[in-house]
N, C-alpha and C. Protein backbone atom coordinates (compact mmCIF):
# COMPACT_ATOMS: atom_id res chain seq x y z
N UNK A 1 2.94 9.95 -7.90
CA UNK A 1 3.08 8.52 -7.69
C UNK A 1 2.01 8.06 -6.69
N UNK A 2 1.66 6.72 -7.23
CA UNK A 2 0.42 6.32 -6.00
C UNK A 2 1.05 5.10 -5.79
N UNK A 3 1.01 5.15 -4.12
CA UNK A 3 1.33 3.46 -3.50
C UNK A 3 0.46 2.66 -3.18
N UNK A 4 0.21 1.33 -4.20
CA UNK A 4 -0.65 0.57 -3.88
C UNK A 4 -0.63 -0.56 -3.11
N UNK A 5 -1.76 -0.35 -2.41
CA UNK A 5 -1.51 -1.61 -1.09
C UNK A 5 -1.45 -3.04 -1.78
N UNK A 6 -1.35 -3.76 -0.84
CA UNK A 6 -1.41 -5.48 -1.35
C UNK A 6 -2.84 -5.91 -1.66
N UNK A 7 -4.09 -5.27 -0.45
CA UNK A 7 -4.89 -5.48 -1.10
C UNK A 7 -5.36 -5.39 -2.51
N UNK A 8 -4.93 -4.42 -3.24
CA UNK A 8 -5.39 -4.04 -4.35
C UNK A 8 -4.72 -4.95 -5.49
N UNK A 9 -3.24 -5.30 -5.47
CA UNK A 9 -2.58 -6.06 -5.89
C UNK A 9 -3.42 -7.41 -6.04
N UNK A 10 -3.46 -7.94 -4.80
CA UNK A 10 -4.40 -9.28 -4.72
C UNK A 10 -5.11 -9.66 -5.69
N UNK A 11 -6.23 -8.08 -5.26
CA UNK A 11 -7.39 -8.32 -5.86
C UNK A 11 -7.21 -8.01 -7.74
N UNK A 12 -6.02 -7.59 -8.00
CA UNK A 12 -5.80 -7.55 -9.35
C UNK A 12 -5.41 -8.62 -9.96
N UNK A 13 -4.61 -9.54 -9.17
CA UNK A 13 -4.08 -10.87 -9.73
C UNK A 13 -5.06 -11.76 -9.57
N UNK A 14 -6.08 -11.77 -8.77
CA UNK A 14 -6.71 -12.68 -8.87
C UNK A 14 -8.15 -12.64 -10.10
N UNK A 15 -8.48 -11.22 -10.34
CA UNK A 15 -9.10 -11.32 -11.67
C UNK A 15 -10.52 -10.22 -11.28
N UNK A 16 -10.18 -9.95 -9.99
CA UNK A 16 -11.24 -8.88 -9.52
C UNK A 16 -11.11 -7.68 -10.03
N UNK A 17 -12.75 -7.13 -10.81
CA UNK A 17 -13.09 -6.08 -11.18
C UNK A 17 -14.08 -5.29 -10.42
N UNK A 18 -12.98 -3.94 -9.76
CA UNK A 18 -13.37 -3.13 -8.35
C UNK A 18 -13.10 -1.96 -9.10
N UNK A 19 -13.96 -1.01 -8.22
CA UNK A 19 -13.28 0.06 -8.45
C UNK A 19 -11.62 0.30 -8.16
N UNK A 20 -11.61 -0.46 -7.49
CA UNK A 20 -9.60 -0.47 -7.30
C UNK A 20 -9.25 -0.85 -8.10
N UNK A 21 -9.75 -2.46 -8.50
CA UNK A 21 -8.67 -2.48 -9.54
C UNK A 21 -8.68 -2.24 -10.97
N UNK A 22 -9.83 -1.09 -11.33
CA UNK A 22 -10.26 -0.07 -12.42
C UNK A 22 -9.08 0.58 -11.62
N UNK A 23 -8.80 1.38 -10.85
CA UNK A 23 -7.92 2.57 -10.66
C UNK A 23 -6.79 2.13 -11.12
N UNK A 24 -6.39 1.07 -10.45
CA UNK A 24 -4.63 0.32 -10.28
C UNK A 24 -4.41 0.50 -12.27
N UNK A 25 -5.72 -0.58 -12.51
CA UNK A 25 -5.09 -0.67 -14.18
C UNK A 25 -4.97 0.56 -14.91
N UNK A 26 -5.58 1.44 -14.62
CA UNK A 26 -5.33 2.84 -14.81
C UNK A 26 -3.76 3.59 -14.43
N UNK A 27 -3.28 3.36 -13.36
CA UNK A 27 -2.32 4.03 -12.80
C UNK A 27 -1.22 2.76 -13.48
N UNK A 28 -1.06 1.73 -13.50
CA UNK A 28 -0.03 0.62 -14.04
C UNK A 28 0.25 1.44 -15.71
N UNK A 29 -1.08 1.59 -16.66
CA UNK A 29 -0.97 2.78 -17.78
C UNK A 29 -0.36 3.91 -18.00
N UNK A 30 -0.63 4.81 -16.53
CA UNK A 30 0.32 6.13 -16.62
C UNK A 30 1.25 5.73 -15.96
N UNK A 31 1.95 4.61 -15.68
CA UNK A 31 3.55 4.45 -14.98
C UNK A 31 3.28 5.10 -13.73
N UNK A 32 2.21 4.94 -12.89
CA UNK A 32 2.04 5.95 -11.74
C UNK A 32 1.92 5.13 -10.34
N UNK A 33 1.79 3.75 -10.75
CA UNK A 33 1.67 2.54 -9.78
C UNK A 33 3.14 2.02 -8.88
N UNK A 34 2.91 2.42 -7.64
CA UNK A 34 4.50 1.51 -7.14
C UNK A 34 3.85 0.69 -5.57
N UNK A 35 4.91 0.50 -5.25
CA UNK A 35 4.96 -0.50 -4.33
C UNK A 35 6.13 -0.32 -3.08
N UNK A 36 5.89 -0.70 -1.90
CA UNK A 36 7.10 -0.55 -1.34
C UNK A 36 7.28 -2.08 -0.71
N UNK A 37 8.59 -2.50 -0.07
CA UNK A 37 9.43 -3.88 0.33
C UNK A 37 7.93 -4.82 1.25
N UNK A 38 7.29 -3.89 1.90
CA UNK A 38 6.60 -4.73 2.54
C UNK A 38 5.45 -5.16 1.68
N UNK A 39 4.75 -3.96 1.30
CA UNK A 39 3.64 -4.73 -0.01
C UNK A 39 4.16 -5.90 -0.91
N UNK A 40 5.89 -5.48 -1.58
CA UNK A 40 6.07 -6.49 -2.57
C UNK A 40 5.84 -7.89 -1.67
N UNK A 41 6.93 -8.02 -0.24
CA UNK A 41 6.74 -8.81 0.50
C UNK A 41 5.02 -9.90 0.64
N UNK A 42 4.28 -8.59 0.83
CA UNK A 42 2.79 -9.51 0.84
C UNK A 42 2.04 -10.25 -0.26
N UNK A 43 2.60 -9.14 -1.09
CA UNK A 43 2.19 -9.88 -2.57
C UNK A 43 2.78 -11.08 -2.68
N UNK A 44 4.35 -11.64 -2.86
CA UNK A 44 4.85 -12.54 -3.35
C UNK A 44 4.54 -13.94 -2.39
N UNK A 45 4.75 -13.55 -0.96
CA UNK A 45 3.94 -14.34 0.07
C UNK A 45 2.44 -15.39 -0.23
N UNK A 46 1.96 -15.28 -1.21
CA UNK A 46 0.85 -15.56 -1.71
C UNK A 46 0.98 -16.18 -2.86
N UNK A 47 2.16 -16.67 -3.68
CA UNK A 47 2.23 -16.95 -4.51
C UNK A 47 2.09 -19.30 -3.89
N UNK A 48 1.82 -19.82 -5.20
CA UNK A 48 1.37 -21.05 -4.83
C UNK A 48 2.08 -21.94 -5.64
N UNK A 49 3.44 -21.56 -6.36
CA UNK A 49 4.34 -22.42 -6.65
C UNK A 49 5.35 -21.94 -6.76
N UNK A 50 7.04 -22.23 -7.10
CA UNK A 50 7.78 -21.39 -7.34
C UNK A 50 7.73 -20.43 -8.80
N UNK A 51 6.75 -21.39 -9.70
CA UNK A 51 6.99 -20.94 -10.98
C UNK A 51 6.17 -19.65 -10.82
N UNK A 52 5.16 -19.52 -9.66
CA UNK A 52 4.19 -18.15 -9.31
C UNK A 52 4.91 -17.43 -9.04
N UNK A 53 5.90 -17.80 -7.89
CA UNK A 53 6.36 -17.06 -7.13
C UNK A 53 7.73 -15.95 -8.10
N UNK A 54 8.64 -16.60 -9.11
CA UNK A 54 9.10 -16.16 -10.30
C UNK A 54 8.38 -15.41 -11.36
N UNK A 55 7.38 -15.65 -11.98
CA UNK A 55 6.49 -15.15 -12.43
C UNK A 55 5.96 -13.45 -11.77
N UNK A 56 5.95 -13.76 -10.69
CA UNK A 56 5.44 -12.17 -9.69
C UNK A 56 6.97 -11.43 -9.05
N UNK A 57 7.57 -11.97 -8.99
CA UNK A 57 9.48 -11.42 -9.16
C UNK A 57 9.28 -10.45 -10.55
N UNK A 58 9.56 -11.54 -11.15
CA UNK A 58 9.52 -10.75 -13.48
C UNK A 58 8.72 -9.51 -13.37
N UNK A 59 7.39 -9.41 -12.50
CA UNK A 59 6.25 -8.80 -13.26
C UNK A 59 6.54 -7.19 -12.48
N UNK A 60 6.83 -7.74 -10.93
CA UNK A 60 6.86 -6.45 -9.91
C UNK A 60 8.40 -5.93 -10.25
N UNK A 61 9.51 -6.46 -10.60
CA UNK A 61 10.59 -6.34 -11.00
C UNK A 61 10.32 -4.66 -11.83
N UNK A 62 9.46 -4.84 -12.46
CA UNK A 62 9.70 -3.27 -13.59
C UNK A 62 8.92 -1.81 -12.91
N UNK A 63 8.18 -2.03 -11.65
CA UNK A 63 7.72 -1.49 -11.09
C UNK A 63 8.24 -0.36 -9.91
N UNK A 64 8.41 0.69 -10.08
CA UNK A 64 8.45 1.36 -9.03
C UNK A 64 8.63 1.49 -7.47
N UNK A 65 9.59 1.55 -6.71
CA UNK A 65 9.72 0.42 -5.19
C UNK A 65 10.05 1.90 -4.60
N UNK A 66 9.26 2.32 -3.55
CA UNK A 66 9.17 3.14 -2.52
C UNK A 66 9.97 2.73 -1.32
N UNK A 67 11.42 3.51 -0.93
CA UNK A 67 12.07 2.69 -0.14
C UNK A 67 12.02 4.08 0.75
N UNK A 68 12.13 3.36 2.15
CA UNK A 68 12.48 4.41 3.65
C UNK A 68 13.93 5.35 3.50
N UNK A 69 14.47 6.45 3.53
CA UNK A 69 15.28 6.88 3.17
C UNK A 69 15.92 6.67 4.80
N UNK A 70 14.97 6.58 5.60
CA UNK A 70 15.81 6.07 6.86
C UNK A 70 14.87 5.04 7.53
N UNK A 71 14.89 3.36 7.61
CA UNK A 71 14.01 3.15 7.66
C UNK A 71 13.57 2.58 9.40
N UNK A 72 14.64 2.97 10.16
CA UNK A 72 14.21 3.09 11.42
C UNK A 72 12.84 4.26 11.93
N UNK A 73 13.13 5.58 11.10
CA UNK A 73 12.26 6.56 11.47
C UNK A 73 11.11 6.25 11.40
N UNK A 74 11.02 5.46 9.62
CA UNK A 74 9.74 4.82 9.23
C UNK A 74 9.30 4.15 10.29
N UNK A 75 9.35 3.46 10.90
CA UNK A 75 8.98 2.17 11.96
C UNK A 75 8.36 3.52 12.88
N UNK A 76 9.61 4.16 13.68
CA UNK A 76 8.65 5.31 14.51
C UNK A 76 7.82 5.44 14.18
N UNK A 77 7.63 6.17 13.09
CA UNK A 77 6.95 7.09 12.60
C UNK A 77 5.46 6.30 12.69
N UNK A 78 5.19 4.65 11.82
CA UNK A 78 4.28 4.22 11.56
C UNK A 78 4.36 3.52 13.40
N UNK A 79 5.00 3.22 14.22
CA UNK A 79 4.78 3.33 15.53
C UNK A 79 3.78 4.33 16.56
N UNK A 80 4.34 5.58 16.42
CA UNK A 80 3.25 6.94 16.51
C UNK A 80 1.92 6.45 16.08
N UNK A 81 1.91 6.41 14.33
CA UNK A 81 0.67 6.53 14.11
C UNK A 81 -0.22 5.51 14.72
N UNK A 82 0.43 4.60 14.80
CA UNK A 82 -0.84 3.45 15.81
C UNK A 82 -1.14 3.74 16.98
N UNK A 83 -0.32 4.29 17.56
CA UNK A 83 -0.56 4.44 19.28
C UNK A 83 -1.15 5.87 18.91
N UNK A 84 -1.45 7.14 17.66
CA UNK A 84 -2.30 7.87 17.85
C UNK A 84 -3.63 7.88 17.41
N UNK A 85 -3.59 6.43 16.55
CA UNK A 85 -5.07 5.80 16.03
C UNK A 85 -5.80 5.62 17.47
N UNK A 86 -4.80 4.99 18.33
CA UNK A 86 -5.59 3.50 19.81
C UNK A 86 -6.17 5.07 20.50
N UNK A 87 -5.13 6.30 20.37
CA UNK A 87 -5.47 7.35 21.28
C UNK A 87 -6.74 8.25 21.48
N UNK A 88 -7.16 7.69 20.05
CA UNK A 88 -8.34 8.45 19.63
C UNK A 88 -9.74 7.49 19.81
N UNK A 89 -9.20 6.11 19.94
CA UNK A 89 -10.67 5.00 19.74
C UNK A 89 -10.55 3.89 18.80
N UNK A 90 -9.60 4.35 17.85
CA UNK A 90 -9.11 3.58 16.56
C UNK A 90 -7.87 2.58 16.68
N UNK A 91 -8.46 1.25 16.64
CA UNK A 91 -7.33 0.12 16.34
C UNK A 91 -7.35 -0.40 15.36
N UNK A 92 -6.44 0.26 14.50
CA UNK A 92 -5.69 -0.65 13.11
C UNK A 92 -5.58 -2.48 13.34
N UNK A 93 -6.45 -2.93 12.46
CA UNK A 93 -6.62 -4.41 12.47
C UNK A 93 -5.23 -5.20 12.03
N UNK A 94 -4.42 -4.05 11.57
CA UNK A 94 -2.85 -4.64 11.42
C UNK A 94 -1.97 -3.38 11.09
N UNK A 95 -0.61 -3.66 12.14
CA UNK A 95 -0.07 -2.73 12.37
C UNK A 95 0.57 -2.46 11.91
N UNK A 96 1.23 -3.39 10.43
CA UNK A 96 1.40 -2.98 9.20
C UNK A 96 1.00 -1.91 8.31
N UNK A 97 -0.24 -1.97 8.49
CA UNK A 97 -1.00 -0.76 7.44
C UNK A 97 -0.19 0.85 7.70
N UNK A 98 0.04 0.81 9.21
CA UNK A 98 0.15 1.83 9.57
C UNK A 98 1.68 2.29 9.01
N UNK A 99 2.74 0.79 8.56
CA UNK A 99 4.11 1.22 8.15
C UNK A 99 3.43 1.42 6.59
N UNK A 100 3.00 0.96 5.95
CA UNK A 100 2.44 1.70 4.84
C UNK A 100 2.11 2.80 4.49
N UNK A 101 1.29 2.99 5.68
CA UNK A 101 0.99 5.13 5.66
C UNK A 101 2.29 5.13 5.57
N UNK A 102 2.95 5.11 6.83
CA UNK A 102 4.66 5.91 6.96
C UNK A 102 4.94 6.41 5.98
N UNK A 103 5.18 5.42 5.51
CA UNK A 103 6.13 4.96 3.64
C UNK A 103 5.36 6.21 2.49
N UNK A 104 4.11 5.75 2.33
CA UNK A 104 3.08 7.29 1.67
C UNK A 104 3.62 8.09 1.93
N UNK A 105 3.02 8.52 3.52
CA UNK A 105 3.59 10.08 3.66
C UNK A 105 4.80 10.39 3.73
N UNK A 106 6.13 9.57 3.72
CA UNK A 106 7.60 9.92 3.39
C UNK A 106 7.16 10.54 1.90
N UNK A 107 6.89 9.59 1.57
CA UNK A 107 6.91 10.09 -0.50
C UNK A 107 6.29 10.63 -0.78
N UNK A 108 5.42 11.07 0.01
CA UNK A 108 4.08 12.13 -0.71
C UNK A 108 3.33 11.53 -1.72
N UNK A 109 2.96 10.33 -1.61
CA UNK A 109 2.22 9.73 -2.09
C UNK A 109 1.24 9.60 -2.03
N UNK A 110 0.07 9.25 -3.07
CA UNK A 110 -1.16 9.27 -2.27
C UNK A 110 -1.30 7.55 -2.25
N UNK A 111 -2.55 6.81 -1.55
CA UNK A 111 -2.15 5.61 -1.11
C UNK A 111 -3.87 5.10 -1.63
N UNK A 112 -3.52 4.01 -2.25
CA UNK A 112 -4.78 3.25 -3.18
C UNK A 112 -4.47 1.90 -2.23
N UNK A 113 -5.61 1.93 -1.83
CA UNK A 113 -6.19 0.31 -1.22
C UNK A 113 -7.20 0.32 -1.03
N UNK A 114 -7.53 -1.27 0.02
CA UNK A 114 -9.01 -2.04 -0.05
C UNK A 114 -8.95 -2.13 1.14
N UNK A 115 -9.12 -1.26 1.83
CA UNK A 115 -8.79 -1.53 3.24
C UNK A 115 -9.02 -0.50 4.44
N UNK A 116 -10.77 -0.50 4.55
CA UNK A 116 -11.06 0.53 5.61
C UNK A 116 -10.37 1.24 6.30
N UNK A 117 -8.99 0.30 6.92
CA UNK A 117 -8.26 0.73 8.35
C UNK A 117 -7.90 1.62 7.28
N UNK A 118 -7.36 1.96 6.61
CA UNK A 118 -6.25 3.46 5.88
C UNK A 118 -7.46 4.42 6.09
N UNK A 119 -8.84 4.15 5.74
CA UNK A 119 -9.41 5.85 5.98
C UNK A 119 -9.74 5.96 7.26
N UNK A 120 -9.84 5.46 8.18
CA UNK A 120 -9.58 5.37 9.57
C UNK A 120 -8.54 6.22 10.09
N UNK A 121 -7.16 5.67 9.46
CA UNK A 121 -5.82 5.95 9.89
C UNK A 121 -5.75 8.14 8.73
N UNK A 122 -6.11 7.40 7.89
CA UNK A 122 -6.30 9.08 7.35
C UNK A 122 -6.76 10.10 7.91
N UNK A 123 -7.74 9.60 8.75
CA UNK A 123 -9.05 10.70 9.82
C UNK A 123 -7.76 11.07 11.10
N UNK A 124 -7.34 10.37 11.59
CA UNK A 124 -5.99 10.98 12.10
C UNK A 124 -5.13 11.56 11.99
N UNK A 125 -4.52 11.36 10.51
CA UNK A 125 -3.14 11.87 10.02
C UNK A 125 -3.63 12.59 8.33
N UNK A 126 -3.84 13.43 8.63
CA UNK A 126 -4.38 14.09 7.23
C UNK A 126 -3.08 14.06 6.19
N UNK A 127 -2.07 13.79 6.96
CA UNK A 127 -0.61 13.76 5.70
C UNK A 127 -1.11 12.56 4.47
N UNK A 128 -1.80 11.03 5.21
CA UNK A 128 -2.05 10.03 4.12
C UNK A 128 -3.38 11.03 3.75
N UNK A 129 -2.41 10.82 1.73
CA UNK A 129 -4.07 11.30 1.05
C UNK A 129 -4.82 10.03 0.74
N UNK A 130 -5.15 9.42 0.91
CA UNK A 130 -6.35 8.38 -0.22
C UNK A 130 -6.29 8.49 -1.68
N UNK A 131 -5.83 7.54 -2.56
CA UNK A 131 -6.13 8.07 -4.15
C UNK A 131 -7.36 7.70 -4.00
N UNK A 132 -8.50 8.48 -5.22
CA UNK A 132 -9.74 8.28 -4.92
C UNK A 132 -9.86 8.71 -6.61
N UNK A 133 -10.29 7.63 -7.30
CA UNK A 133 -10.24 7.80 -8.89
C UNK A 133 -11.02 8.82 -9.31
N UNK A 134 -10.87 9.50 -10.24
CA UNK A 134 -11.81 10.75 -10.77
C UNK A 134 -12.49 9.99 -11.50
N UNK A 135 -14.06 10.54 -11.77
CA UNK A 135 -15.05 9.86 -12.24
C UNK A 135 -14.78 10.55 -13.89
């Protein structure tokens, strides 16, 4: 299973052709694409009417949802990892990203986004893998 960030989401709804969102439409194909409460959260956040906002309910609805099996730890856990990013030199531009790793490395997931700070946060915590599409 690969957890895809919001960036990538974004950039899929809005009509961008990336190497991400070549991967995503790839992984949405093998049923390999999910999401967890806060990504869905960012995604739907962005929507620009209700009929959008319903529309992206319907669509993420059939999708795969990565939940905290305890989700206080999660918070630690993605707590740690920021204060061992700052420890090293590295400040996550949002401290979100870092409950995202959490969430990955609970599931053993590997983690598809658009978003420097994750290989940043990876160079720290070798648990987040990066999906990184095979050529």
């Amino acid at each position: 299973m690969v957890l895809v960030d919001s960036s990538v989401w974004i950039d899929l709804l809005r009509g961008k052709h990336d190497a991400q969102t070549v991967a995503l439409r790839g992984l949405i194909a093998g049923n390999r694409a999910s999401l967890s409460p806060l990504i869905y959260q960012e995604v739907l956040q962005g929507a620009g009417s209700r009929e959008h906002l319903d529309a992206l309910r319907k669509y993420f609805s059939t999708l795969p949802m990565l939940i905290s099996t305890h989700p206080v730890r999660t918070h630690e856990a993605a707590a740690e990892l920021y204060a061992r990013c700052r420890w090293v030199g590295i400040t996550p531009r949002n401290g979100f990203d870092c409950l995202v790793a959490a969430t990955a490395i609970e599931h053993a997931a590997q983690l598809l986004a658009h978003d420097r700070d994750f290989d940043a946060i990876a160079r720290v915590e070798p648990r987040l893998r990066i999906y990184r599409q095979s050529a």
